[in-house]
N, C-alpha and C. Protein backbone atom coordinates (compact mmCIF):
# COMPACT_ATOMS: atom_id res chain seq x y z
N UNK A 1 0.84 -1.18 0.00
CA UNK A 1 0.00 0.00 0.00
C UNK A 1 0.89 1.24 0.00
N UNK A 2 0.54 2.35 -1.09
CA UNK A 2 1.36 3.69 -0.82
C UNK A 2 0.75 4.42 -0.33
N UNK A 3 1.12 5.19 0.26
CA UNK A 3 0.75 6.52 1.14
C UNK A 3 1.38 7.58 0.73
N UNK A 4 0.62 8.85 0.64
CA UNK A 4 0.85 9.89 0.00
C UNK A 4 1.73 10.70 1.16
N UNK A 5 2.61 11.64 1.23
CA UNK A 5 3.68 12.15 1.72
C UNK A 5 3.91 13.56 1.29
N UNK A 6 3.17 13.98 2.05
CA UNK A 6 3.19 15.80 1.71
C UNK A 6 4.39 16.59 1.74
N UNK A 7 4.80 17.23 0.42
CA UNK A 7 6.23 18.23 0.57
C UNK A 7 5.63 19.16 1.88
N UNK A 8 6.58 19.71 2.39
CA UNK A 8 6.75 20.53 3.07
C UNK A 8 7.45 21.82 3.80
N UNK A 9 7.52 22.47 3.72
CA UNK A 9 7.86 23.66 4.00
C UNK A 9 9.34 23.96 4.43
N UNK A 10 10.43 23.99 4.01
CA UNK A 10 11.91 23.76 4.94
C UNK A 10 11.73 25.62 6.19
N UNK A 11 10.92 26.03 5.63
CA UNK A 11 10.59 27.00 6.82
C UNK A 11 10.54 27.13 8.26
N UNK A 12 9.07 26.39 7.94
CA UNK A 12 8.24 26.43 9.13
C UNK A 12 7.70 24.70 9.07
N UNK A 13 8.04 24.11 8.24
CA UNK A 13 7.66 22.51 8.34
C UNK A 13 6.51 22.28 8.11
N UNK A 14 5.28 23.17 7.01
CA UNK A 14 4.10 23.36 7.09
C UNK A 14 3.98 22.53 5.80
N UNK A 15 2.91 22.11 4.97
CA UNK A 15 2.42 21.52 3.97
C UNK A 15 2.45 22.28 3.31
N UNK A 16 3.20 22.24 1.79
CA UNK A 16 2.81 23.27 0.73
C UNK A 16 1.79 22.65 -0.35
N UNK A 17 1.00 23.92 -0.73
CA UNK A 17 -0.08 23.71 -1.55
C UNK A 17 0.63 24.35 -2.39
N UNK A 18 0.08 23.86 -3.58
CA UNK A 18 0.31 24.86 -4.95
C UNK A 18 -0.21 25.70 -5.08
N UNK A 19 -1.28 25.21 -5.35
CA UNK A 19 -2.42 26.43 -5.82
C UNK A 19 -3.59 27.11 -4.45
N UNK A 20 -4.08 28.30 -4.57
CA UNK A 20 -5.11 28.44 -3.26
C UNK A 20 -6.54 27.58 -3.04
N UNK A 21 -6.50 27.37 -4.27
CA UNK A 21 -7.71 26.64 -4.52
C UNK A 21 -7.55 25.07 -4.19
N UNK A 22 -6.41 24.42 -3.61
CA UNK A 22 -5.98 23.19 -3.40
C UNK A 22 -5.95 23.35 -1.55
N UNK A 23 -5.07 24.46 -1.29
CA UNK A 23 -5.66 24.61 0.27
C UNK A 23 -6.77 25.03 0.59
N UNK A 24 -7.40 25.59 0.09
CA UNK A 24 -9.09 26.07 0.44
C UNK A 24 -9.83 24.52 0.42
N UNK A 25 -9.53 23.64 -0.43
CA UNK A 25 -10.34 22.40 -0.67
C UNK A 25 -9.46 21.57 1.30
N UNK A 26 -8.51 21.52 1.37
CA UNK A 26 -7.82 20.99 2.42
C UNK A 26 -8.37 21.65 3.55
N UNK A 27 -8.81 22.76 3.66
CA UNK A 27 -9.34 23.35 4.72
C UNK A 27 -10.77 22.76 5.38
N UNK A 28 -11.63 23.19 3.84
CA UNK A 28 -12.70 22.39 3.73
C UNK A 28 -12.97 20.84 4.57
N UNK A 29 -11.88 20.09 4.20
CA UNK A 29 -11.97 18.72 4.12
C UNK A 29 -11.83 18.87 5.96
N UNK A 30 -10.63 19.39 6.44
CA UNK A 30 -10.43 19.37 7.88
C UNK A 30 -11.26 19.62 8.91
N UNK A 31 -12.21 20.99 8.47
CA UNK A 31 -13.32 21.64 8.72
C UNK A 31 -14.63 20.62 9.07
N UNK A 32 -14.74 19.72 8.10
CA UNK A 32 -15.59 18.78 7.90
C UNK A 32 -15.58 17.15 8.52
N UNK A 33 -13.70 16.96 9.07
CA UNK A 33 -13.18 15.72 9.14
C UNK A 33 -13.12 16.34 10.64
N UNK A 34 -12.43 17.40 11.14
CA UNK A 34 -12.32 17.68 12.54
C UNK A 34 -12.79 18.25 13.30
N UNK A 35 -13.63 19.37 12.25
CA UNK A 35 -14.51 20.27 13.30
C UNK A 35 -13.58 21.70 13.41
N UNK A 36 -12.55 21.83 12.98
CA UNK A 36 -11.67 23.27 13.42
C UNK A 36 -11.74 23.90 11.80
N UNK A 37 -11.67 25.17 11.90
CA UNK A 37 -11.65 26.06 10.96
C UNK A 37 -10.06 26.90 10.88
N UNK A 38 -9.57 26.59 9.65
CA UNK A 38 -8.44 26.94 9.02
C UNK A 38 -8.53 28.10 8.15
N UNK A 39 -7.62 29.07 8.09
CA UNK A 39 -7.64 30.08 7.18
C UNK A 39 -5.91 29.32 6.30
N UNK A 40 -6.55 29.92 5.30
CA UNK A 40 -5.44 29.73 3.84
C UNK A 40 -4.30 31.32 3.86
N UNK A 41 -2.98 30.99 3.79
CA UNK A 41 -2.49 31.91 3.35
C UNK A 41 -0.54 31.86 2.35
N UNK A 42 -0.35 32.77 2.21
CA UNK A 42 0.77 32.41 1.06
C UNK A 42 1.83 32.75 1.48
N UNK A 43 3.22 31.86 1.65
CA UNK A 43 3.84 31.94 2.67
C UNK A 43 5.18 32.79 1.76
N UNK A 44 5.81 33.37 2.51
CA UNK A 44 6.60 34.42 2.16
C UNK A 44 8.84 33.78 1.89
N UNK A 45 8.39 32.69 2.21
CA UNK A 45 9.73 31.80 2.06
C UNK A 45 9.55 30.74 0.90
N UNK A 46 8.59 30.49 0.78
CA UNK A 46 8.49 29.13 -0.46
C UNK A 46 7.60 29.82 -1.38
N UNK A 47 6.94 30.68 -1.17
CA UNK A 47 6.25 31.03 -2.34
C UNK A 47 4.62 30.08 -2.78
N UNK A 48 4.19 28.80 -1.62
CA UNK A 48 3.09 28.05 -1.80
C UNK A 48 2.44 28.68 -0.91
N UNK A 49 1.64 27.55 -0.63
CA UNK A 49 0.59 28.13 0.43
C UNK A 49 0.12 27.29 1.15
N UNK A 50 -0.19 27.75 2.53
CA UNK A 50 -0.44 27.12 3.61
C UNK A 50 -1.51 27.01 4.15
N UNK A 51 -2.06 26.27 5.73
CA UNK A 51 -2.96 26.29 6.39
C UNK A 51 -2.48 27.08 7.98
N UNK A 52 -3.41 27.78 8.62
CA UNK A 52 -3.18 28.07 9.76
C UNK A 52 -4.11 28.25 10.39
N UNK A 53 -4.28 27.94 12.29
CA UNK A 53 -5.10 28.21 12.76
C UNK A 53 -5.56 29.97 13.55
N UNK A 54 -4.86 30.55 13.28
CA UNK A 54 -4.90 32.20 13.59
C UNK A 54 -5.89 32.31 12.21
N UNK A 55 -6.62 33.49 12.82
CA UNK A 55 -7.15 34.28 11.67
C UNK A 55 -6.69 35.63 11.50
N UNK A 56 -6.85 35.91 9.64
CA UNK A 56 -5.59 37.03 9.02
C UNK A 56 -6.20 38.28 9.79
N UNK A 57 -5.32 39.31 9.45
CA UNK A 57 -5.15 40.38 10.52
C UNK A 57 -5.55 41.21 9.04
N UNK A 58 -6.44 42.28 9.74
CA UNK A 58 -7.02 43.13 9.03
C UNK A 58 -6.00 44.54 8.82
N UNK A 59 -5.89 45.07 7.74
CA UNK A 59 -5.45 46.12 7.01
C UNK A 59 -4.70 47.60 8.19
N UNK A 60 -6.70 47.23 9.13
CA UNK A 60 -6.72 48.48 10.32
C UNK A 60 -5.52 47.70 11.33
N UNK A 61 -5.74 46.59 11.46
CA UNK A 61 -4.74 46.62 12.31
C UNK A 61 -3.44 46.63 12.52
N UNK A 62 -2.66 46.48 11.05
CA UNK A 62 -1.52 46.79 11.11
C UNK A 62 -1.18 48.31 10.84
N UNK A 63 -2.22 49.60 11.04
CA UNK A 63 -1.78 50.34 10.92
C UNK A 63 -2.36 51.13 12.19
N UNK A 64 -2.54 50.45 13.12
CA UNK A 64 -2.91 50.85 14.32
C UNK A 64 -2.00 50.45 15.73
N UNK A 65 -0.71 49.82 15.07
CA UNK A 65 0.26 48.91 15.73
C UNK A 65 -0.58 47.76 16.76
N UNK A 66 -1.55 46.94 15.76
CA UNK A 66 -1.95 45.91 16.87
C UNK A 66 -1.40 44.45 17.01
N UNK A 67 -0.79 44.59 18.57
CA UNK A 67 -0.19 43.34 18.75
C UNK A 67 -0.72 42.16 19.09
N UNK A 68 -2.47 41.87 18.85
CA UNK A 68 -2.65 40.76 18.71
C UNK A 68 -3.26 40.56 20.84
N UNK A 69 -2.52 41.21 21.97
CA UNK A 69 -3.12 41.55 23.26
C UNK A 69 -3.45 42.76 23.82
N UNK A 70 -4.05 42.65 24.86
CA UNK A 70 -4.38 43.92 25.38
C UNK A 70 -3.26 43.83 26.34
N UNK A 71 -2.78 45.32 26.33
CA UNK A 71 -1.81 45.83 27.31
C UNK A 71 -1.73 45.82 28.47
N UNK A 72 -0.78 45.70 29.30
CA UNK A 72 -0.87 45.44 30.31
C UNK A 72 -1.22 47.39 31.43
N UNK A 73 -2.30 47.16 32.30
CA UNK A 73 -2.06 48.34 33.07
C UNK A 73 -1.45 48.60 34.52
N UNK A 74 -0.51 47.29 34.68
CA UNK A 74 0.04 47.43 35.69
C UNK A 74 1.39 47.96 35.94
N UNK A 75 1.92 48.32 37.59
CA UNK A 75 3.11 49.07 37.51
C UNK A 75 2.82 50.73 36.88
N UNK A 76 1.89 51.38 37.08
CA UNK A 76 1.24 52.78 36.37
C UNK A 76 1.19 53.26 35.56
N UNK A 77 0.89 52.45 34.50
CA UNK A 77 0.35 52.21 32.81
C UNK A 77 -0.85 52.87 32.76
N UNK A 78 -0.63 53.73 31.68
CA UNK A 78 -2.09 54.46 31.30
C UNK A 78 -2.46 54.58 30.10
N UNK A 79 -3.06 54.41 29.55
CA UNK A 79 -3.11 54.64 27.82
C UNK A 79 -2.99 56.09 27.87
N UNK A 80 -2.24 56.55 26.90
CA UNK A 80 -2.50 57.75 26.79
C UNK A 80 -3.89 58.27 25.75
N UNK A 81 -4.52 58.86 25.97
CA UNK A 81 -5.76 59.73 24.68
C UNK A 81 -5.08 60.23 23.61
N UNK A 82 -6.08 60.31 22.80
CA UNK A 82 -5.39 60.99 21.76
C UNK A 82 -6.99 61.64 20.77
């Protein structure tokens, strides 16, 4: 019996897809096989594309410096207004 053997990423060790439309179908399938929801995105070292469980970060937030937590207000932290 053969078993299929996914290239993978010398990156990050992730599965490369070719096309988006090949990880969108893999997402699908996981979605449906496990119950967790995957976002598709195109990885910046190999040039394929991947699966991940974070969801993509919106436009506003990289121009709002968002790090993804809320800040800490301890030790006499204040947001400043603006």
């Amino acid at each position: 019996m053969h078993y299929f053997i996914p290239k993978r990423c010398p990156s990050s060790n992730k599965i490369m897809y070719a096309t988006k439309q090949q990880a969108l179908q893999a997402a699908d399938q996981s979605e449906r096989e496990r119950g967790t929801h995957l976002w598709v995105y195109r990885c910046d070292y190999c040039a394929t594309w991947h699966l991940t469980h974070n969801p993509p970060r919106t436009e506003a937030m990289y121009h709002q410096g968002y790090s993804g937590k809320p800040r800490s207000r301890k030790r006499g932290y204040k947001p400043r207004r603006r």
